[in-house]
PDB file of N, CA and C in Angstrom:
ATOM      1  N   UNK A   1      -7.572 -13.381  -0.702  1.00  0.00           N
ATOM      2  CA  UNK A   1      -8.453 -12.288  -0.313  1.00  0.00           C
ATOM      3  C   UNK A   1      -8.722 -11.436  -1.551  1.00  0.00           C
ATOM      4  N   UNK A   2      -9.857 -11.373  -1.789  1.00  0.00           N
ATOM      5  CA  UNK A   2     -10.247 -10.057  -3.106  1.00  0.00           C
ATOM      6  C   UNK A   2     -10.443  -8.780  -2.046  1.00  0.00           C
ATOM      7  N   UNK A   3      -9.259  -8.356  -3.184  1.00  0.00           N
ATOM      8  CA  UNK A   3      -9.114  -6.658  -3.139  1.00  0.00           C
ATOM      9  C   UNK A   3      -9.269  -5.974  -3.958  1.00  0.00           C
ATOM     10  N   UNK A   4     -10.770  -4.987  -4.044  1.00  0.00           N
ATOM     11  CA  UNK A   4     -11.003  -3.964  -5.048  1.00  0.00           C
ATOM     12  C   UNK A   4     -10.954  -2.699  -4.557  1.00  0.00           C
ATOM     13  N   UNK A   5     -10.839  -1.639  -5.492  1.00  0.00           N
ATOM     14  CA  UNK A   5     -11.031  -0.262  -5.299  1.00  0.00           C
ATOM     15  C   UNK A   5     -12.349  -0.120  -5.720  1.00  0.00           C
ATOM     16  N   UNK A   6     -13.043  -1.092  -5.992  1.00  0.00           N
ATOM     17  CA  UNK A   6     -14.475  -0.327  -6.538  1.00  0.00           C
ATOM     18  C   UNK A   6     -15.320  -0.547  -5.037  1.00  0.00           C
ATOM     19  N   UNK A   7     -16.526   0.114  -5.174  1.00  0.00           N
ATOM     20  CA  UNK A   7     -17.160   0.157  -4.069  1.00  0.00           C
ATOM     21  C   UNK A   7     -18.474  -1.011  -3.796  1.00  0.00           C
ATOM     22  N   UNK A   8     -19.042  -1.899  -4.791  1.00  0.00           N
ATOM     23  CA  UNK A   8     -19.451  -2.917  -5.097  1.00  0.00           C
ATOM     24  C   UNK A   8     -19.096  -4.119  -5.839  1.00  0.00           C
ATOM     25  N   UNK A   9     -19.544  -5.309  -5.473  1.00  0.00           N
ATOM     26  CA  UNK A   9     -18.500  -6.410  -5.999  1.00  0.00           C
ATOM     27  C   UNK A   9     -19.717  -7.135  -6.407  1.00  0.00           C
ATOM     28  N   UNK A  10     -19.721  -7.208  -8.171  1.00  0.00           N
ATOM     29  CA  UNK A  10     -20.761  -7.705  -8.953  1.00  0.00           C
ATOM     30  C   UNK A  10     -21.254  -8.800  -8.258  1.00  0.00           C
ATOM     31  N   UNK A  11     -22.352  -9.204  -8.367  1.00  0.00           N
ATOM     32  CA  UNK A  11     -23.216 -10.739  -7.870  1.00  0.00           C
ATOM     33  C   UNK A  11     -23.243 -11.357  -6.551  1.00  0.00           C
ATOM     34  N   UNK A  12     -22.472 -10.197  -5.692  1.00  0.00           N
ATOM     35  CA  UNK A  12     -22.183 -10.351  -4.044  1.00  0.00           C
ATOM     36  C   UNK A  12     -23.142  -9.579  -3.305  1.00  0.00           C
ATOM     37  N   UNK A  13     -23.841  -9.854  -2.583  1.00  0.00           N
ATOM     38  CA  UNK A  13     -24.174  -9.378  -1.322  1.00  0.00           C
ATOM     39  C   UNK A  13     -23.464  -9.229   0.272  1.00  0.00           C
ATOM     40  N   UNK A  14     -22.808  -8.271   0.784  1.00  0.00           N
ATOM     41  CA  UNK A  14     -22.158  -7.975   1.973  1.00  0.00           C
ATOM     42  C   UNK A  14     -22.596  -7.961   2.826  1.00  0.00           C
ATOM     43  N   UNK A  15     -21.960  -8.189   4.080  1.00  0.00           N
ATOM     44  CA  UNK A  15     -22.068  -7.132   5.091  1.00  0.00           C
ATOM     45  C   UNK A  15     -20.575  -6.475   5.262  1.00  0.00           C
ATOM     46  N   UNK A  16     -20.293  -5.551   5.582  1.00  0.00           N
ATOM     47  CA  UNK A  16     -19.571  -4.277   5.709  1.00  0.00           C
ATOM     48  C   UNK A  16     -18.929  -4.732   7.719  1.00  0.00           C
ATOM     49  N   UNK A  17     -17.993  -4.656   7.628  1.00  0.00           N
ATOM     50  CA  UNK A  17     -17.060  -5.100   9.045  1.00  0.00           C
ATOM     51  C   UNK A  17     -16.452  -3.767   9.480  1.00  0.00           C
ATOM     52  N   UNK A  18     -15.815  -3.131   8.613  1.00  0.00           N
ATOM     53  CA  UNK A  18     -14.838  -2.288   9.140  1.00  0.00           C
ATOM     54  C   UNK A  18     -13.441  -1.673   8.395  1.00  0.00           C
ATOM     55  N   UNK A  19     -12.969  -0.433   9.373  1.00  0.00           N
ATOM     56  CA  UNK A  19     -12.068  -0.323   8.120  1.00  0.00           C
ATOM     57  C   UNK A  19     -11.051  -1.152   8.435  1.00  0.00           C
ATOM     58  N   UNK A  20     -10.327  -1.407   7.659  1.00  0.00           N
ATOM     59  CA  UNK A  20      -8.608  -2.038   7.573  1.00  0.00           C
ATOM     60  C   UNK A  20      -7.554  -0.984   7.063  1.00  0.00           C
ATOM     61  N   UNK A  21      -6.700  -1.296   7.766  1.00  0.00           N
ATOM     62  CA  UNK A  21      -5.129  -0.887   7.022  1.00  0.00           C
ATOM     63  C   UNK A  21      -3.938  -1.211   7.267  1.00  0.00           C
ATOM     64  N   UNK A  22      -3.428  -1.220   6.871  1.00  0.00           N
ATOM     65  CA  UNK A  22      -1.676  -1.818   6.619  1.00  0.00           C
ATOM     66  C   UNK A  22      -0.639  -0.376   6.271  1.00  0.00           C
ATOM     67  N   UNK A  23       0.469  -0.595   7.158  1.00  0.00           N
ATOM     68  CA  UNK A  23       1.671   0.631   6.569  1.00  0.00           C
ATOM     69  C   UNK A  23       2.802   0.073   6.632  1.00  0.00           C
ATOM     70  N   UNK A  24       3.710   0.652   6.137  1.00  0.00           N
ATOM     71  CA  UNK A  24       5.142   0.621   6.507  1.00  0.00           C
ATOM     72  C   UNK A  24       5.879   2.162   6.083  1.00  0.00           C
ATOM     73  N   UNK A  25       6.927   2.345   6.695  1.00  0.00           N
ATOM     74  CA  UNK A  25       7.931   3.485   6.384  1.00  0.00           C
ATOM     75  C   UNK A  25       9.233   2.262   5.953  1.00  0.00           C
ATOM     76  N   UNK A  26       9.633   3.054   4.660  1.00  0.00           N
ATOM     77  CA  UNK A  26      10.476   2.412   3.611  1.00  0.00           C
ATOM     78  C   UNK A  26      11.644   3.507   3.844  1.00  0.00           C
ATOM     79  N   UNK A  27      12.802   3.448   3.728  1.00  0.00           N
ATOM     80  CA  UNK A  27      14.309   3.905   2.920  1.00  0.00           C
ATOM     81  C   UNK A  27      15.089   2.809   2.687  1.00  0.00           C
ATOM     82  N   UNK A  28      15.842   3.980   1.638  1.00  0.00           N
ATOM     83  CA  UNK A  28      16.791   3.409   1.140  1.00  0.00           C
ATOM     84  C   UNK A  28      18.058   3.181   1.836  1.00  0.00           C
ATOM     85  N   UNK A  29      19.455   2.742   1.231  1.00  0.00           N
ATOM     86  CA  UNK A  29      20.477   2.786   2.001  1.00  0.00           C
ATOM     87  C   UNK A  29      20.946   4.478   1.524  1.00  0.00           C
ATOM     88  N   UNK A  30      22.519   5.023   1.821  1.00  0.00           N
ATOM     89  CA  UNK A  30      23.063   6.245   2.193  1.00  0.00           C
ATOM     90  C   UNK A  30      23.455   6.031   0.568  1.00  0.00           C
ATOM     91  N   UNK A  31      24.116   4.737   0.377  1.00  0.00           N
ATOM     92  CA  UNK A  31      24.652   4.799  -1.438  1.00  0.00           C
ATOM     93  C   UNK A  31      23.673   5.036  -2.604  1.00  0.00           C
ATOM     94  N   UNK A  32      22.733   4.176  -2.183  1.00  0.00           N
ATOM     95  CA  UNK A  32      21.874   4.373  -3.444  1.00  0.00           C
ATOM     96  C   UNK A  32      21.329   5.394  -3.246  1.00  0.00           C
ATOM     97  N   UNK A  33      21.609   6.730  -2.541  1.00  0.00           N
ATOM     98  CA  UNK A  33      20.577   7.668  -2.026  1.00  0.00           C
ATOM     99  C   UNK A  33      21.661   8.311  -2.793  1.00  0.00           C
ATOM    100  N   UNK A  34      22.679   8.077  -2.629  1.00  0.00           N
ATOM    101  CA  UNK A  34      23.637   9.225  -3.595  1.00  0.00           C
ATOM    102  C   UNK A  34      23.576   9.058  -4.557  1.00  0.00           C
ATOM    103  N   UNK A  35      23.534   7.827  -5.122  1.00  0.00           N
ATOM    104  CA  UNK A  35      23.274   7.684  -7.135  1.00  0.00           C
ATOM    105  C   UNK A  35      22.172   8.035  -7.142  1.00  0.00           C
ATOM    106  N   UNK A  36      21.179   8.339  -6.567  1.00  0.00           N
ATOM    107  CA  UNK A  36      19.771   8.864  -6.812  1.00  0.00           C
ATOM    108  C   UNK A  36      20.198  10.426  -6.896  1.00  0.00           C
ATOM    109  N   UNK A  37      20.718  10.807  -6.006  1.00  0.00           N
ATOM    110  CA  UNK A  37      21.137  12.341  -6.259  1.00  0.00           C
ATOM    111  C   UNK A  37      21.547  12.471  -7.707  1.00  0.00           C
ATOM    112  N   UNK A  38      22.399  11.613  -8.315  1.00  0.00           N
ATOM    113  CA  UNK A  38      23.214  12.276  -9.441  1.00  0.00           C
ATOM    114  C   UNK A  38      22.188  11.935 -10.425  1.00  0.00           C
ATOM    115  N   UNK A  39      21.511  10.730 -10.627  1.00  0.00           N
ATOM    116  CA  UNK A  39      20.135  10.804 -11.110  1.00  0.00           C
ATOM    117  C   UNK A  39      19.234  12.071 -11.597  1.00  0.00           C
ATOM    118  N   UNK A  40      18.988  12.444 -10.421  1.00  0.00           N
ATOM    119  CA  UNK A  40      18.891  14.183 -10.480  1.00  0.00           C
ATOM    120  C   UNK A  40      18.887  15.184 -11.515  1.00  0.00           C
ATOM    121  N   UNK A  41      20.696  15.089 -11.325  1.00  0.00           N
ATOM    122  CA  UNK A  41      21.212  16.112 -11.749  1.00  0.00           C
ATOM    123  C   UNK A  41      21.249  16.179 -13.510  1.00  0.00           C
ATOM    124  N   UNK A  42      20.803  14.470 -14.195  1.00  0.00           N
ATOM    125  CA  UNK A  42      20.624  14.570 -15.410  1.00  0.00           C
ATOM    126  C   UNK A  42      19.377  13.713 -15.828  1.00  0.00           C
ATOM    127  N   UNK A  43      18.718  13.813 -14.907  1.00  0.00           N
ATOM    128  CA  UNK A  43      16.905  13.626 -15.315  1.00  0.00           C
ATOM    129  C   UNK A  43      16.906  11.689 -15.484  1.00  0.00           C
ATOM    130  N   UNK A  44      15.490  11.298 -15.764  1.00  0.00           N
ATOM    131  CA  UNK A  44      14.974   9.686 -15.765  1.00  0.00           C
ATOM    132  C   UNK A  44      14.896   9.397 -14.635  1.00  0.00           C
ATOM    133  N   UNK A  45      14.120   8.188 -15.038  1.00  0.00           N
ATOM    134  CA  UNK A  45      13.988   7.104 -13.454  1.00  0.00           C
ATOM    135  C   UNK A  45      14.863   7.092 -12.751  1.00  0.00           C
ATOM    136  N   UNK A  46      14.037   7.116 -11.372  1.00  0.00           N
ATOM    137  CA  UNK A  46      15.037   6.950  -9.989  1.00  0.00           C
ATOM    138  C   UNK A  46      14.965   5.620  -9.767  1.00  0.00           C
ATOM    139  N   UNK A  47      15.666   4.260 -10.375  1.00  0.00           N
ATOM    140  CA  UNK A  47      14.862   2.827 -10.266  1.00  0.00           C
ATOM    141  C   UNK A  47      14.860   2.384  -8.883  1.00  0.00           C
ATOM    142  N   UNK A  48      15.935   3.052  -8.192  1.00  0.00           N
ATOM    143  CA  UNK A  48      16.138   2.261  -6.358  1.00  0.00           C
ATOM    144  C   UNK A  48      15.057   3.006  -6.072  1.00  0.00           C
ATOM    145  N   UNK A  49      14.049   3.909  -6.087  1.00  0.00           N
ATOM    146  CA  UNK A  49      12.908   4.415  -5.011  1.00  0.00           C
ATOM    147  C   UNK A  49      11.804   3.917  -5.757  1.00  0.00           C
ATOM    148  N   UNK A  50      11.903   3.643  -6.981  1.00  0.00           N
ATOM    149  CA  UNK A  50       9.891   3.109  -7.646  1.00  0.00           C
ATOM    150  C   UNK A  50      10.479   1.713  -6.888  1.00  0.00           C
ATOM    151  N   UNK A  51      11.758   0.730  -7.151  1.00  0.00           N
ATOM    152  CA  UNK A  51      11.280   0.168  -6.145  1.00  0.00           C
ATOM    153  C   UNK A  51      10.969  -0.042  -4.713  1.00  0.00           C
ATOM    154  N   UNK A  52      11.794   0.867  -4.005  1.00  0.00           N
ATOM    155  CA  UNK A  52      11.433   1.129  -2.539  1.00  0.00           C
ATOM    156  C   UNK A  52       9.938   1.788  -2.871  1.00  0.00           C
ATOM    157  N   UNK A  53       9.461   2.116  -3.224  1.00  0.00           N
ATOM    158  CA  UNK A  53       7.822   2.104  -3.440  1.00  0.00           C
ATOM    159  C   UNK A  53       7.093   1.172  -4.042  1.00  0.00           C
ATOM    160  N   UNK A  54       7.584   0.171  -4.548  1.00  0.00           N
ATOM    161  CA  UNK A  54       6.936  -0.750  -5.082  1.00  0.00           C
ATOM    162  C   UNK A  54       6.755  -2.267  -3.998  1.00  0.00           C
ATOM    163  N   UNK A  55       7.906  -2.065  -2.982  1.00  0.00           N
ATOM    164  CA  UNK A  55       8.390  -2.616  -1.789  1.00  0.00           C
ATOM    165  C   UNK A  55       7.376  -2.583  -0.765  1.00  0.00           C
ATOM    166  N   UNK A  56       7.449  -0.902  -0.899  1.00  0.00           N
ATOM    167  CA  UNK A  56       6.275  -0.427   0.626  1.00  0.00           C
ATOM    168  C   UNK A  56       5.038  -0.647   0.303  1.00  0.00           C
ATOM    169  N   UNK A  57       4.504  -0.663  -0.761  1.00  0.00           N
ATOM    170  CA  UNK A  57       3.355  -0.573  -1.341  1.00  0.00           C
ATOM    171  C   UNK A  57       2.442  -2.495  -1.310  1.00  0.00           C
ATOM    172  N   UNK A  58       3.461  -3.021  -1.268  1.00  0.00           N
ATOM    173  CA  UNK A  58       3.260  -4.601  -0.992  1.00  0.00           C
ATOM    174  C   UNK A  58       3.446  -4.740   0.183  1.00  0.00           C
ATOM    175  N   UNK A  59       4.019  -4.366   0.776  1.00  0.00           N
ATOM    176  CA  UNK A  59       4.170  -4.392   2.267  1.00  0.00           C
ATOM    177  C   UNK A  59       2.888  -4.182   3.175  1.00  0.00           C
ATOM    178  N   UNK A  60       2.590  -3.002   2.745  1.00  0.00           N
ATOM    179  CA  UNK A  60       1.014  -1.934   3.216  1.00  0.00           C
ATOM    180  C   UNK A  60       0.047  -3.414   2.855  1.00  0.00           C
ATOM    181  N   UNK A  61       0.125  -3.393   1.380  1.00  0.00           N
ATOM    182  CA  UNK A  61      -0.965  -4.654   1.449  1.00  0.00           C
ATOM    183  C   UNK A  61      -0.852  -5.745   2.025  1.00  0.00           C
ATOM    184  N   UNK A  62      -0.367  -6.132   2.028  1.00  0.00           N
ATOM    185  CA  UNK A  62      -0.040  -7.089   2.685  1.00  0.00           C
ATOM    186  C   UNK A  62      -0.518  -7.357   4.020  1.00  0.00           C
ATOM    187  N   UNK A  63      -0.206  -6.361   4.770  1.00  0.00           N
ATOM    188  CA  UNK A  63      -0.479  -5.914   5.950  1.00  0.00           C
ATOM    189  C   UNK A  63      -1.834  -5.429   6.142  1.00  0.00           C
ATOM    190  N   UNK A  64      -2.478  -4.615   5.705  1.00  0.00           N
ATOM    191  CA  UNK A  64      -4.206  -4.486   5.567  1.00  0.00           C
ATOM    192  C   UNK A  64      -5.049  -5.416   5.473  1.00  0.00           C
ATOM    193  N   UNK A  65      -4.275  -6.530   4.676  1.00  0.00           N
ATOM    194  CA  UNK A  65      -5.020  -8.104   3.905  1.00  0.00           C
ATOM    195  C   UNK A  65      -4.741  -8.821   5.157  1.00  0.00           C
ATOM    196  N   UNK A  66      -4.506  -8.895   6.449  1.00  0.00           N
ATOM    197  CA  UNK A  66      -4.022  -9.572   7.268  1.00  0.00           C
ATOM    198  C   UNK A  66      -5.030  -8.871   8.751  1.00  0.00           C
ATOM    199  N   UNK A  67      -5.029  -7.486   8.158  1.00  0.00           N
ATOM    200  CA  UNK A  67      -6.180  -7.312   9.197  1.00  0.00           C
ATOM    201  C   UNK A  67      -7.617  -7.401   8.981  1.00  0.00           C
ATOM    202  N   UNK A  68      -7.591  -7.366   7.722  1.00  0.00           N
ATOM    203  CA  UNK A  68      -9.228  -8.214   7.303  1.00  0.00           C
ATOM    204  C   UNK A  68      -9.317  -9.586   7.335  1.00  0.00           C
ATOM    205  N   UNK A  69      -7.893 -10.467   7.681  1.00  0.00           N
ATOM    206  CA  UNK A  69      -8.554 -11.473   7.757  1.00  0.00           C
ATOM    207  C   UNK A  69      -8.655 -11.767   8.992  1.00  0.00           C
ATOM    208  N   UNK A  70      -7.709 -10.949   9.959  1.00  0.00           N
ATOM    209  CA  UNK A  70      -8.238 -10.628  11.657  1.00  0.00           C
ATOM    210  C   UNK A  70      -9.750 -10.704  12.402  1.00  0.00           C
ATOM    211  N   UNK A  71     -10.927  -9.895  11.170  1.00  0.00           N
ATOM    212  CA  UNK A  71     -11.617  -9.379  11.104  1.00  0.00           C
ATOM    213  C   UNK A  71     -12.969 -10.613  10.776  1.00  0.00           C
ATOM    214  N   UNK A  72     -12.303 -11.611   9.827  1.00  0.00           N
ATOM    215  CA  UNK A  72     -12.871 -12.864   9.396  1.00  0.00           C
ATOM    216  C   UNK A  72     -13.988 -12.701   7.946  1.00  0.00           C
ATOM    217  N   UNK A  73     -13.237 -11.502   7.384  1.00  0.00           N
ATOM    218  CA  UNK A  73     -13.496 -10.907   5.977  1.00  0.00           C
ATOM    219  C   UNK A  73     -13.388 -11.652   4.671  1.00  0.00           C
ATOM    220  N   UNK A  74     -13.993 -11.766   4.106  1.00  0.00           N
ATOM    221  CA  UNK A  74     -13.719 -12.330   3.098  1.00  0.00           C
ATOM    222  C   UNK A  74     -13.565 -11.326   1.775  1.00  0.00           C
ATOM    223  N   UNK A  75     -13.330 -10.101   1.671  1.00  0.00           N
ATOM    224  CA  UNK A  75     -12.945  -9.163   0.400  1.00  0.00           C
ATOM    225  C   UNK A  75     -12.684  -7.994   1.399  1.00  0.00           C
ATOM    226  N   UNK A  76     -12.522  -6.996   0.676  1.00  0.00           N
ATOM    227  CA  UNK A  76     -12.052  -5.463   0.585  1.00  0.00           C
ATOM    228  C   UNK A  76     -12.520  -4.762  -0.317  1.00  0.00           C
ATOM    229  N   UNK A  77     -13.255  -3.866  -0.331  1.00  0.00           N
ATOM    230  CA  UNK A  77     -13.717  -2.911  -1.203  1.00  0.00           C
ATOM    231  C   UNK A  77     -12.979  -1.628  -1.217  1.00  0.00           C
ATOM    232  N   UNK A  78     -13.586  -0.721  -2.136  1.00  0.00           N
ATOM    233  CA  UNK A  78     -12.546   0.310  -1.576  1.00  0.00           C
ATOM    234  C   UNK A  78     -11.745   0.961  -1.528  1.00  0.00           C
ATOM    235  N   UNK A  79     -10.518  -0.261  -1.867  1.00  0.00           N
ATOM    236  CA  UNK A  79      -9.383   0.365  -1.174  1.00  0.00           C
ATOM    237  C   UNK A  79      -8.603   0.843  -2.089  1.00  0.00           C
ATOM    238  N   UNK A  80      -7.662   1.625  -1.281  1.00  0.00           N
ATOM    239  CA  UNK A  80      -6.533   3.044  -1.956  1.00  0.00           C
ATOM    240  C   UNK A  80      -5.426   3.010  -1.258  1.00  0.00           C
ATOM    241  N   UNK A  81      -4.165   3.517  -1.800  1.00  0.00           N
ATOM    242  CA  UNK A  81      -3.145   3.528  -1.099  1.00  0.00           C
ATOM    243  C   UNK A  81      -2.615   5.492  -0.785  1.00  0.00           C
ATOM    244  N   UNK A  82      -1.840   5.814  -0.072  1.00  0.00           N
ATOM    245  CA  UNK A  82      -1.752   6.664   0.604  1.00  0.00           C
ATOM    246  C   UNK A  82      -0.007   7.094   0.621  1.00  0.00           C
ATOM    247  N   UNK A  83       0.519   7.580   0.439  1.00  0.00           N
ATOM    248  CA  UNK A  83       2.031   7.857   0.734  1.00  0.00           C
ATOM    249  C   UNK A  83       2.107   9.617   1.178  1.00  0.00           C
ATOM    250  N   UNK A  84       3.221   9.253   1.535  1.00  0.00           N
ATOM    251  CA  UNK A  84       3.824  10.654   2.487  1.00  0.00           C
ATOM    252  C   UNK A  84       5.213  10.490   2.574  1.00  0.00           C
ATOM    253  N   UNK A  85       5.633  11.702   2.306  1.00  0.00           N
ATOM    254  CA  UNK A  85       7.250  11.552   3.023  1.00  0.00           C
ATOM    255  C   UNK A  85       7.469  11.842   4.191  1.00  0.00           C
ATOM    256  N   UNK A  86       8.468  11.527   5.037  1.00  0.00           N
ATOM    257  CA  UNK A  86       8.801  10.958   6.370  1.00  0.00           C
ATOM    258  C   UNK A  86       9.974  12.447   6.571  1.00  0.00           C
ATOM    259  N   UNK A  87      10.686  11.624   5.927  1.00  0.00           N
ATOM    260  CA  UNK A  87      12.087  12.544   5.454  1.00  0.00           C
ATOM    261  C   UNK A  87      13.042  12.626   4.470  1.00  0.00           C
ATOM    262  N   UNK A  88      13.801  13.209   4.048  1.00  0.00           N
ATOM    263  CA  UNK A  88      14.607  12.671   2.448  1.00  0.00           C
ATOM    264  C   UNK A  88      14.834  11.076   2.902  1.00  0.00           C
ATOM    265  N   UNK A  89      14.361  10.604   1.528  1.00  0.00           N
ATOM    266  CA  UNK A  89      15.043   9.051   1.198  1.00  0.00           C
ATOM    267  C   UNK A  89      14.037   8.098   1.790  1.00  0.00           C
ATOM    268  N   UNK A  90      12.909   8.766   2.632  1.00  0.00           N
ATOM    269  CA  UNK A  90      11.984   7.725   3.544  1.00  0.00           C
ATOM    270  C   UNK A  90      10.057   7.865   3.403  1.00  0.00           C
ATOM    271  N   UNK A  91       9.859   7.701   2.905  1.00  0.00           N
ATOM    272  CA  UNK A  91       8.632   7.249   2.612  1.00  0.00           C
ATOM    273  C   UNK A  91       7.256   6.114   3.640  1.00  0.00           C
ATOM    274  N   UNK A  92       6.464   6.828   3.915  1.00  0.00           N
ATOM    275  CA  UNK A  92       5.530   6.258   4.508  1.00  0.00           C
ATOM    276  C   UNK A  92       4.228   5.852   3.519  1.00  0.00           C
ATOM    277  N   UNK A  93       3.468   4.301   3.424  1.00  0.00           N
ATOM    278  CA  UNK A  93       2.771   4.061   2.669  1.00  0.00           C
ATOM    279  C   UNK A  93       1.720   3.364   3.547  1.00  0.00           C
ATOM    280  N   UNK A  94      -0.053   3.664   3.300  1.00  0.00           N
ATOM    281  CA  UNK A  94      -0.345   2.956   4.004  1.00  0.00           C
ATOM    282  C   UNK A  94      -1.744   2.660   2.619  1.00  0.00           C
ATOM    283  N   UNK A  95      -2.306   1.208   2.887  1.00  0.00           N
ATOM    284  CA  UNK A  95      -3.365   0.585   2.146  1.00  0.00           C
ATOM    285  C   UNK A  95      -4.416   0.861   2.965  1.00  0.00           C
ATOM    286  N   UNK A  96      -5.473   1.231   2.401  1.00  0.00           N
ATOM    287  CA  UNK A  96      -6.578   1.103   3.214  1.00  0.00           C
ATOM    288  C   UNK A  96      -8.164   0.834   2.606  1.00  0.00           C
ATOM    289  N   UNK A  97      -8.435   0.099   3.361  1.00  0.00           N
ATOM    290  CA  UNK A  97     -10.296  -0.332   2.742  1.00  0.00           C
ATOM    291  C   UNK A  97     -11.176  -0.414   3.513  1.00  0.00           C
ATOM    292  N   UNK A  98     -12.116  -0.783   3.309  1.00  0.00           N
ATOM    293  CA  UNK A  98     -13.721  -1.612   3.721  1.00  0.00           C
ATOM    294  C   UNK A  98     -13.709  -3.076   3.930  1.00  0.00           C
ATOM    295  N   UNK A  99     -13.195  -3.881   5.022  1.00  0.00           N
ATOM    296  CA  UNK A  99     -13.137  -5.380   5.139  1.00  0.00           C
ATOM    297  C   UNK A  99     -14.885  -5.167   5.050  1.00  0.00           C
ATOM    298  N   UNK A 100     -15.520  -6.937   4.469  1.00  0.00           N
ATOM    299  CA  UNK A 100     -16.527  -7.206   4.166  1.00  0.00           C
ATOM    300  C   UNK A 100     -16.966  -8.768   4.341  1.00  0.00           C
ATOM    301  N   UNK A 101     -17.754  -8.944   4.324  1.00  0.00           N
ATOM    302  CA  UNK A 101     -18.619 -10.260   4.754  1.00  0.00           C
ATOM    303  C   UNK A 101     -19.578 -10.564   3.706  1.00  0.00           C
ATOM    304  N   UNK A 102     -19.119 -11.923   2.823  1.00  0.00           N
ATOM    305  CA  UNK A 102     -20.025 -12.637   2.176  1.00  0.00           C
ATOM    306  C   UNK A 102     -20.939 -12.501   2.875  1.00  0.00           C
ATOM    307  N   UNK A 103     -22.625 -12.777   2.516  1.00  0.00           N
ATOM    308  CA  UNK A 103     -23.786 -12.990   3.098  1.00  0.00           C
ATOM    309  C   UNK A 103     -23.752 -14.068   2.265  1.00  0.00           C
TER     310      UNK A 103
END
């Protein structure tokens, strides 16, 4: 499936289907939430949450790319991703686009 953030896709002609999206809510476990604390307390990367965001963030796509092909899409324009926190340690991510139709 082609997935862009741009809003036209050179040498293609569309039709336009609908929106799509994909989410998940991500945490961590209770341990790595505590070495993330002490993390903290003397600065740098938090590496257990870029990847629990790097996790959710494939996940979301993943999941969006599955409802455009629900849809019988052949690309995504568009699209952007979205995060929010939930609660300490938990993260909500969702992908979202323009499913589209070769002409």
């Amino acid at each position: 499936m082609l997935v862009l953030t741009t809003e036209q896709i050179p040498g293609h002609e569309y039709d336009i289907l609908g929106l799509v999206k994909g989410s998940t809510i991500q945490c961590k476990n209770i341990g790595r939430d505590i070495g993330s604390s002490f993390k903290n307390l003397v600065g740098g990367e938090m590496k257990s949450y870029v990847d629990m965001m790097n996790e959710a963030r494939d996940i979301a796509l993943e999941r969006m790319e599955q409802d455009a092909q629900r849809l019988g899409a052949d690309a995504i324009v568009c699209m952007r991703f979205a995060s929010s926190a939930i609660m300490q340690g938990a993260a909500e991510v969702i992908a979202y686009g323009t499913a589209v139709k070769f002409k």
